[in-house]
Protein backbone atom coordinates (compact mmCIF):
# COMPACT_ATOMS: atom_id res chain seq x y z
CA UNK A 1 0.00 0.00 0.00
CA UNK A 2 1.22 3.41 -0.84
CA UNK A 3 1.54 6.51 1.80
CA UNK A 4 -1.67 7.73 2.84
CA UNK A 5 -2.43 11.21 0.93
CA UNK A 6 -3.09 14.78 3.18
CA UNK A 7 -6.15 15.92 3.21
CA UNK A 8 -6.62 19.81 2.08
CA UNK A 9 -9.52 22.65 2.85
CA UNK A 10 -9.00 25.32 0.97
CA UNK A 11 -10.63 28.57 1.72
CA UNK A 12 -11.40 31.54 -0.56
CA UNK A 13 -12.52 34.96 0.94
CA UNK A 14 -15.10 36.04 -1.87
CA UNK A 15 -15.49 39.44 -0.65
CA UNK A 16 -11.55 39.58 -0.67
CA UNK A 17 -9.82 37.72 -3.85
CA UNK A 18 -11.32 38.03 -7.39
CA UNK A 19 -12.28 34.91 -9.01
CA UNK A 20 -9.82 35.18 -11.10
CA UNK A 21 -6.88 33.58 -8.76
CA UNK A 22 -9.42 30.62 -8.57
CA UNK A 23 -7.34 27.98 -10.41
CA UNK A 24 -3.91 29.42 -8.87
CA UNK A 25 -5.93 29.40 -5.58
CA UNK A 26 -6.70 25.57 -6.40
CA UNK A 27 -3.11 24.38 -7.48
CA UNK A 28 -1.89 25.24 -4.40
CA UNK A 29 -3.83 23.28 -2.54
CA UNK A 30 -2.96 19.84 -5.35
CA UNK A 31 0.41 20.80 -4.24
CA UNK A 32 -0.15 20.10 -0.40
CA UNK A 33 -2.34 16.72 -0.98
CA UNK A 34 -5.24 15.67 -1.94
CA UNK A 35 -8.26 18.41 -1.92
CA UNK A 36 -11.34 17.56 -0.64
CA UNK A 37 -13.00 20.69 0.10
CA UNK A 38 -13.18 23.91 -1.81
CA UNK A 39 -15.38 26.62 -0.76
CA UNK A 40 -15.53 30.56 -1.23
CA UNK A 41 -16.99 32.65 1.37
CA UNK A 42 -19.19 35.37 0.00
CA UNK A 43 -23.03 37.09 -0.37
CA UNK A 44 -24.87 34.92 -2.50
CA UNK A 45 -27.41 37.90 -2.65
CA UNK A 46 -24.67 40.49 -4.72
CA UNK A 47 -23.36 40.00 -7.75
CA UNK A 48 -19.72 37.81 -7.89
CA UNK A 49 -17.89 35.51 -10.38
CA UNK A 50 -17.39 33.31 -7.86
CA UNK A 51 -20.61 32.40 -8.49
CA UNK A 52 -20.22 30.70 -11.53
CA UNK A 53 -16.84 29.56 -10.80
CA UNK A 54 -16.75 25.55 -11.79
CA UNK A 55 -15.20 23.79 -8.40
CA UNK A 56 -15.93 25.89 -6.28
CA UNK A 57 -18.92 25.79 -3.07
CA UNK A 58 -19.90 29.08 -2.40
CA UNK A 59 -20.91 29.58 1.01
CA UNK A 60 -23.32 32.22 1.51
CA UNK A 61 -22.79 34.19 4.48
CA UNK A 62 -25.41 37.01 4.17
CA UNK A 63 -25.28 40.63 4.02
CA UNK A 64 -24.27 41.57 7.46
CA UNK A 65 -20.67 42.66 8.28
CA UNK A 66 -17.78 40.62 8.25
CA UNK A 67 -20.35 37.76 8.44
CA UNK A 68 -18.09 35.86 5.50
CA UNK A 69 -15.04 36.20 8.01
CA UNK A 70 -16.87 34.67 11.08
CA UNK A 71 -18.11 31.43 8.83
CA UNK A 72 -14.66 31.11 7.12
CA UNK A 73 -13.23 30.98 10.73
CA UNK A 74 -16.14 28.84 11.87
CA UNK A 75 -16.04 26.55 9.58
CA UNK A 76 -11.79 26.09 9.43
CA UNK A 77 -11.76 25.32 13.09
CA UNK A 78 -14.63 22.55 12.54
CA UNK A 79 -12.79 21.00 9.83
CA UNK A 80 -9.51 21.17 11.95
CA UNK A 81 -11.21 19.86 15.17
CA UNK A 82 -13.90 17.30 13.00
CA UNK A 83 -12.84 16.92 9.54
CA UNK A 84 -9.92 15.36 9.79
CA UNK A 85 -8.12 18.14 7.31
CA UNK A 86 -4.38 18.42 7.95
CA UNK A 87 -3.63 21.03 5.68
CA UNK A 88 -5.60 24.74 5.17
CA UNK A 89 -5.06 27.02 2.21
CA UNK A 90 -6.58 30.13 3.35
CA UNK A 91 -6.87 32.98 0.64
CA UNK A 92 -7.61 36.69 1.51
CA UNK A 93 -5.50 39.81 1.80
CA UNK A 94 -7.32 40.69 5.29
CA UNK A 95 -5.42 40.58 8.64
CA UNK A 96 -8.54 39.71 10.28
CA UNK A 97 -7.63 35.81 9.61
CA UNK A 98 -4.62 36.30 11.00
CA UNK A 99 -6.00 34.94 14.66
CA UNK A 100 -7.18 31.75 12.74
CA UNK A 101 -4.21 30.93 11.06
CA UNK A 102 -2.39 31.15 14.12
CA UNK A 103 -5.23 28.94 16.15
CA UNK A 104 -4.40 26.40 13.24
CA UNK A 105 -0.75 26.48 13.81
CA UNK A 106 -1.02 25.50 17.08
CA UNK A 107 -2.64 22.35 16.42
CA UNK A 108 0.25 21.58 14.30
CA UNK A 109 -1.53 21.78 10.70
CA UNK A 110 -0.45 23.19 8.11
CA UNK A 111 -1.20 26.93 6.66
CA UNK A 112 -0.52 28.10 3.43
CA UNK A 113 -1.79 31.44 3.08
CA UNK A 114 -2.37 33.44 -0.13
CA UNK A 115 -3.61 37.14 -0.98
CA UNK A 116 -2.71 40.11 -2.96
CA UNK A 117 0.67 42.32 -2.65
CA UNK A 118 -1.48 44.52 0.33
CA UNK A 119 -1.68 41.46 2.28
CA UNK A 120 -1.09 42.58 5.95
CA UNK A 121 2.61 41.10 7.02
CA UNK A 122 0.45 39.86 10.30
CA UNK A 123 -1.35 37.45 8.56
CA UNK A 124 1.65 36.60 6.80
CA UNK A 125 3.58 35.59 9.47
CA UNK A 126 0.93 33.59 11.03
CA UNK A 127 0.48 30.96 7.79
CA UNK A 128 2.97 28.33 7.50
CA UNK A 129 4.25 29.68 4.26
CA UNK A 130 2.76 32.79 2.16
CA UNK A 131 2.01 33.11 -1.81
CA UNK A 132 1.39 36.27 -3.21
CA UNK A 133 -1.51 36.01 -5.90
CA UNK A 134 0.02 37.27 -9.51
CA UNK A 135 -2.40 39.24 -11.45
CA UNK A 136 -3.48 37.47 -14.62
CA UNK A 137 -2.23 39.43 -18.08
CA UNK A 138 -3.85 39.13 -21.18
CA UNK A 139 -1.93 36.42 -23.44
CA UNK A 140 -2.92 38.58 -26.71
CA UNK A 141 -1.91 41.96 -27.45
CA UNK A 142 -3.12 44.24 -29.55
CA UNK A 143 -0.81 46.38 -31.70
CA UNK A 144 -0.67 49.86 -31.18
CA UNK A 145 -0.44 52.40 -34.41
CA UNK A 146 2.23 54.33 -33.91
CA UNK A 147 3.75 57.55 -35.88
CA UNK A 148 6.40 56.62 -38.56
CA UNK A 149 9.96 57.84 -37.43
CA UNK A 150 12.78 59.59 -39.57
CA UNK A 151 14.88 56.77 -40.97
CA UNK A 152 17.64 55.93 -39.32
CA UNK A 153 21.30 53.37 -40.34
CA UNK A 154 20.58 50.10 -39.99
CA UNK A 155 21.61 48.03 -36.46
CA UNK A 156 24.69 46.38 -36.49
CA UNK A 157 23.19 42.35 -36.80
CA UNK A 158 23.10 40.80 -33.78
CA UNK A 159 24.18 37.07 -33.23
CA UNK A 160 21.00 34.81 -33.36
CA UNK A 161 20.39 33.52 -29.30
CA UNK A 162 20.28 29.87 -29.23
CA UNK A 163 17.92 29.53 -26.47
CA UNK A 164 14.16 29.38 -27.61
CA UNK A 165 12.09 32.44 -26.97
CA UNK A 166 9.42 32.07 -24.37
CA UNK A 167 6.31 34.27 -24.40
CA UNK A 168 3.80 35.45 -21.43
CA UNK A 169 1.88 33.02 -22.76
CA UNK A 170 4.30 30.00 -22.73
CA UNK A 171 4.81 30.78 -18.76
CA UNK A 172 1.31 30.48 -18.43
CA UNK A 173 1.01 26.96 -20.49
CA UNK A 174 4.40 25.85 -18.32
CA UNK A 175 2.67 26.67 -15.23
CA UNK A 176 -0.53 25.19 -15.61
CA UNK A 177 1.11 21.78 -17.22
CA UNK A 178 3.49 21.92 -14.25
CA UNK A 179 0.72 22.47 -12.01
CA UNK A 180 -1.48 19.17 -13.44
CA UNK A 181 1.11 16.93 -14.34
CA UNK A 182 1.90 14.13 -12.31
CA UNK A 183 5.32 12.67 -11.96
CA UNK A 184 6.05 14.18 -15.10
CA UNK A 185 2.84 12.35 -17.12
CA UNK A 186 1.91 15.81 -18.32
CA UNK A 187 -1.27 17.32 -19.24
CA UNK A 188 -4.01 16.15 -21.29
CA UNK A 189 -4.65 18.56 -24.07
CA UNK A 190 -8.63 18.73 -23.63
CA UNK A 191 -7.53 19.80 -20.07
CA UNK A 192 -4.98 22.11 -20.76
CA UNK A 193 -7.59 24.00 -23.06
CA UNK A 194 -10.49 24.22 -20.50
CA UNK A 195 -7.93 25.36 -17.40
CA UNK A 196 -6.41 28.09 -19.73
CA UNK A 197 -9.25 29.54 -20.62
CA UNK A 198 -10.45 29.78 -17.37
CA UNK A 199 -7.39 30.76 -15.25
CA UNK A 200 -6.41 33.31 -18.18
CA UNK A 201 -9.10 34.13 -20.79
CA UNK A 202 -7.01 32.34 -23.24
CA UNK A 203 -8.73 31.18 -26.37
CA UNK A 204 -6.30 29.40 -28.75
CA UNK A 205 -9.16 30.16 -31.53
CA UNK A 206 -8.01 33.74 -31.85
CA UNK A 207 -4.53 32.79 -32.83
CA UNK A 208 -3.06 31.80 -35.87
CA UNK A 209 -2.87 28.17 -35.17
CA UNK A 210 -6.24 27.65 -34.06
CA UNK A 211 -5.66 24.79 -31.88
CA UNK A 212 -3.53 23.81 -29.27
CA UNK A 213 -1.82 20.95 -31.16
CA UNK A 214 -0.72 22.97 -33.92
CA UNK A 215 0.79 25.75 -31.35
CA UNK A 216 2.30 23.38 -29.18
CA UNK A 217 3.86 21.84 -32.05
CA UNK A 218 5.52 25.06 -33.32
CA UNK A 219 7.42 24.90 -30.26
CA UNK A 220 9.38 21.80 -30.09
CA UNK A 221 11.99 23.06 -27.88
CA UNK A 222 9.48 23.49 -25.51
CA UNK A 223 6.88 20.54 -25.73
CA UNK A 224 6.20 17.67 -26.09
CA UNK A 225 3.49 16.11 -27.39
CA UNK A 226 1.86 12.46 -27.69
CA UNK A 227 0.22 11.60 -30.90
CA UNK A 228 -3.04 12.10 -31.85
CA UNK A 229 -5.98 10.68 -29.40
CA UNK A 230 -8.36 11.22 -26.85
CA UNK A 231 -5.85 11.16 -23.65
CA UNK A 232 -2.65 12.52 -25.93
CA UNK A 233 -0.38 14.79 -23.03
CA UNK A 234 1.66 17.60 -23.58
CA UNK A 235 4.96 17.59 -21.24
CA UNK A 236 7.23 20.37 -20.58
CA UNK A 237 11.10 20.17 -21.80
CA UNK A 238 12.38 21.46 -18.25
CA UNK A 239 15.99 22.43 -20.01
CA UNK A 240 14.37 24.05 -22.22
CA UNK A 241 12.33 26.87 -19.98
CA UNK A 242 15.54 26.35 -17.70
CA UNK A 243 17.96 28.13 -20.29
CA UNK A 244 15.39 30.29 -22.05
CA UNK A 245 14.80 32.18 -18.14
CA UNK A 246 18.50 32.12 -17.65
């Protein structure tokens, strides 16, 4: 028999963190063990993307104030005390949870917190270990017009780099492989399409390759790729992304 797995709450602040830091939210929690709750804290009653956030069990709190802090702190200490959870991922850029985390400490789980650059070095300090959320850019840029300018010589040519050129949205694709694949298996490529359109807006339709295969195959320094079928993965060339970020 193989090790028994952690169990993992993890615990969004709705009113807090934008939806948007829902699958980075989510892979932090895969990385602790095994996640068997998932629930975001908010007012069912106002208008939230959390709401339709796939994964996710919101937890309506009500109206009144701070009443999503006082369940989110409720309900951690009942799954600490009851639940059998040995590991918390608490998300939120309030200090108010900083009283919870600590209570969690001291019962010798785990506490990864997360939140935005503001978070409160109080709370901080009373997780296990800390993430800072990254704000999700758009993968497609428009080009700007801009005015012609007076001609100028030439550049000298430059020697052609022999490490492969990685794009904003090649860090996104290696972090969201890296983040599903296990022991190296890779991703699935149905998967890969579904979590980047929802962790980044990303829709491979609008680009010139129209698919992910055909992209991921313009990059074989980067990928690579099983052949065609239902299950084909994509895996990451580690050296690759290794030398390019050098």
């Amino acid at each position: 028999m193989g090790l028994p797995v952690e169990r993992v709450a993890v615990l969004v602040d709705g009113d807090n963190i934008n939806a948007m830091h829902a699958e980075q939210v989510r892979c932090a929690g895969r990385r602790l063990g095994r996640v068997d709750v998932t629930r975001v804290y908010a007012a069912a009653n106002i208008k939230s993307d959390w709401l339709t956030t796939p994964g996710y069990r919101v937890m309506h709190a009500g109206s009144g104030k701070n009443a999503a802090d006082i369940l989110l702190c409720i309900d951690a200490m009942e799954l600490a005390l009851t639940g059998g959870i040995e590991n918390f991922v608490i998300a939120t850029s309030d200090g108010d949870f900083t009283h919870v985390a600590q209570r969690l400490r001291e019962k010798g789980l785990h506490v990864h917190g997360m939140g935005e650059a503001k978070s409160p070095q109080s709370f901080r300090l009373a997780c296990t270990t800390f993430t800072v959320l990254k704000t999700a850019q758009c993968s497609i840029a428009t080009p700007v017009a801009k005015p012609p300018k007076p001609a100028a010589k030439p550049p000298a040519p430059v020697a052609k780099s022999s490490q492969p050129d990685v794009s904003e949205l090649d860090r996104n694709i290696k972090a969201m492989i890296a983040c599903h694949s296990v022991k190296g298996g890779g991703m699935r490529l149905e998967d890969l399409a579904t979590k980047m359109c929802q962790a980044h807006g990303t829709r491979i339709s609008t680009l010139s390759e129209k698919n992910w295969r055909a992209y991921l195959a313009k990059c074989p320094n980067l990928y690579a790729l099983d052949p065609r079928g239902h299950n084909a993965t994509v895996r990451l060339l580690s050296k690759a992304f290794a030398s390019a970020s050098a």
